[in-house]
C-alpha atoms as a PDB file:
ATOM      1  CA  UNK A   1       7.032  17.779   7.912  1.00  0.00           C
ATOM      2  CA  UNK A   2      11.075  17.844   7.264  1.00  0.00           C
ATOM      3  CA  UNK A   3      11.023  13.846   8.355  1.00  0.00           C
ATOM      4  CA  UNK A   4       8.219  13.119   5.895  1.00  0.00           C
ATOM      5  CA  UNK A   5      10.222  14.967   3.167  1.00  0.00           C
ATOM      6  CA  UNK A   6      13.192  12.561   3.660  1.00  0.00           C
ATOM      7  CA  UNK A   7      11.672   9.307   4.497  1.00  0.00           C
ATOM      8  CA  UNK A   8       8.799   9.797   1.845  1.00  0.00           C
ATOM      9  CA  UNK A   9      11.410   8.871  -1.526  1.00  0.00           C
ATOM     10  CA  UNK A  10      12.522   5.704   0.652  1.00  0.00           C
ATOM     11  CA  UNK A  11       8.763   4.390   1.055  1.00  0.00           C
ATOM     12  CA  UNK A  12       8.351   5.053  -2.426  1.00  0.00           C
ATOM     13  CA  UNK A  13      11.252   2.662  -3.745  1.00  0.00           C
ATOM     14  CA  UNK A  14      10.628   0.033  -1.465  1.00  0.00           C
ATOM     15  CA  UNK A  15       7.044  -0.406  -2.473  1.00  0.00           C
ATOM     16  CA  UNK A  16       7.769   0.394  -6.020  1.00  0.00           C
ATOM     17  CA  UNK A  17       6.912  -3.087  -6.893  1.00  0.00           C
ATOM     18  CA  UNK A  18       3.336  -3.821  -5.444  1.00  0.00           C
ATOM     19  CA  UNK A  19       0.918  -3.830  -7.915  1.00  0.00           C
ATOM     20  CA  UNK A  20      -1.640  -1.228  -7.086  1.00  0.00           C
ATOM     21  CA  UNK A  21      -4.942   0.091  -8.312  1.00  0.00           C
ATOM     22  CA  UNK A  22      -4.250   3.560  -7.687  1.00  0.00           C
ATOM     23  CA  UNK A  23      -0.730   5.484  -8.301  1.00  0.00           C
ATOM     24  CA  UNK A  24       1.394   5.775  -5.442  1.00  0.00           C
ATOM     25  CA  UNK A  25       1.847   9.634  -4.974  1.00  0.00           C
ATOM     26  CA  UNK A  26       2.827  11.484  -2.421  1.00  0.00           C
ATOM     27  CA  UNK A  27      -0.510  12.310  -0.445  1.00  0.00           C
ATOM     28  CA  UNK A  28      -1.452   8.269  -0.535  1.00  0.00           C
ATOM     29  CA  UNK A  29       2.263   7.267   0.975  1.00  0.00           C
ATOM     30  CA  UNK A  30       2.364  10.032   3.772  1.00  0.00           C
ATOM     31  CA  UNK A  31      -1.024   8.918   5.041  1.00  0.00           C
ATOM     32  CA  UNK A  32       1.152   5.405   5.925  1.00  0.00           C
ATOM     33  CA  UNK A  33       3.933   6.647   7.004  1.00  0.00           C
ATOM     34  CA  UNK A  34       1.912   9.077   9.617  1.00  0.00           C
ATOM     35  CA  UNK A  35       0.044   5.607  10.220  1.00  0.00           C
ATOM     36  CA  UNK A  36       2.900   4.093  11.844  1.00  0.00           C
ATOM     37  CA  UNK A  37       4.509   7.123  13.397  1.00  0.00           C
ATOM     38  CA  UNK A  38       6.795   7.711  10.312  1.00  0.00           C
ATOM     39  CA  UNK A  39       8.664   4.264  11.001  1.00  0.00           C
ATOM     40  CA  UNK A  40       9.640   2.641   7.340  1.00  0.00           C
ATOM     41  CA  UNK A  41       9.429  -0.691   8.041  1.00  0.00           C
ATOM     42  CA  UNK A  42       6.236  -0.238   9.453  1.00  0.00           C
ATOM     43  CA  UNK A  43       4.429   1.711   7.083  1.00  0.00           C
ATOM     44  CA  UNK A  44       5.909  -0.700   4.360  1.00  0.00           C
ATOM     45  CA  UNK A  45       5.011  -3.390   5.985  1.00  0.00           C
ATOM     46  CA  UNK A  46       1.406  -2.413   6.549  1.00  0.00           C
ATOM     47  CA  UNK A  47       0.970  -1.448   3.114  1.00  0.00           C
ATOM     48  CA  UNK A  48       2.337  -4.306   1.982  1.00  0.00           C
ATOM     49  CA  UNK A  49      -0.581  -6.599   4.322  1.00  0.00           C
ATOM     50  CA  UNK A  50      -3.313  -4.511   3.289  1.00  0.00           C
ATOM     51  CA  UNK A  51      -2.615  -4.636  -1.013  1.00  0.00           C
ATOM     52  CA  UNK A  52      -2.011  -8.171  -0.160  1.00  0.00           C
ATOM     53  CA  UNK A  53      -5.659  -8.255   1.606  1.00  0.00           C
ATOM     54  CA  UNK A  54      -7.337  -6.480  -1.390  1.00  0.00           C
ATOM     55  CA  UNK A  55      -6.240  -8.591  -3.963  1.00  0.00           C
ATOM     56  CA  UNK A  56      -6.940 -11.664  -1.905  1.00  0.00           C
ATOM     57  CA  UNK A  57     -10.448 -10.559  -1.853  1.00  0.00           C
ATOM     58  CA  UNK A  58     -10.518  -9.314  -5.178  1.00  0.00           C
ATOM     59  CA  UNK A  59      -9.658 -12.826  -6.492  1.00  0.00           C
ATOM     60  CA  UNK A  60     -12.369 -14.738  -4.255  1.00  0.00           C
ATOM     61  CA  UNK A  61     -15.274 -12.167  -5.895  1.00  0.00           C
ATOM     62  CA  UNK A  62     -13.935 -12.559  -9.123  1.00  0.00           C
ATOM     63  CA  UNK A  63     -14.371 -16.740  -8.405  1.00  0.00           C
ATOM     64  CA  UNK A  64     -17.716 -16.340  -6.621  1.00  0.00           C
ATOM     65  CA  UNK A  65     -19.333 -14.148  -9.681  1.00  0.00           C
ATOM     66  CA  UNK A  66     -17.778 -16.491 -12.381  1.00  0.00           C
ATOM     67  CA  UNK A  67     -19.689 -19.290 -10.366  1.00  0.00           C
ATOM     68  CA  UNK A  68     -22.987 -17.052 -10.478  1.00  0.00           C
ATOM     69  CA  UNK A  69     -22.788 -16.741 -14.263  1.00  0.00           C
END
């Protein structure tokens, strides 16, 4: 889509600086943006709550194995 085109470089600079596991190309931001009906803020936003959500659960398995061993 034209929209997608335009508002794709924007996503991509504000979530430049979230640490994530895989890169953030093209195909992996437009599934977000389509998520929230190509609105920025929301599709940053939601990204944003969800790598948050990973690495909160990432830490707590890291804890709980390190308490196994």
């Amino acid at each position: 889509m034209v929209q997608e085109a335009f508002l794709l470089p924007e996503l991509r600079a504000r979530v430049r600086d979230l640490d994530t596991p895989t890169p953030l190309d093209d195909h992996f931001l437009v599934r977000w943006l389509r998520a929230r009906n190509h609105d920025l803020n929301k599709a940053e936003q939601m990204l944003r709550n969800v790598r948050e959500q990973q690495q909160l659960r990432s830490r707590i398995t890291t804890r709980f194995i390190v308490q196994l061993i």
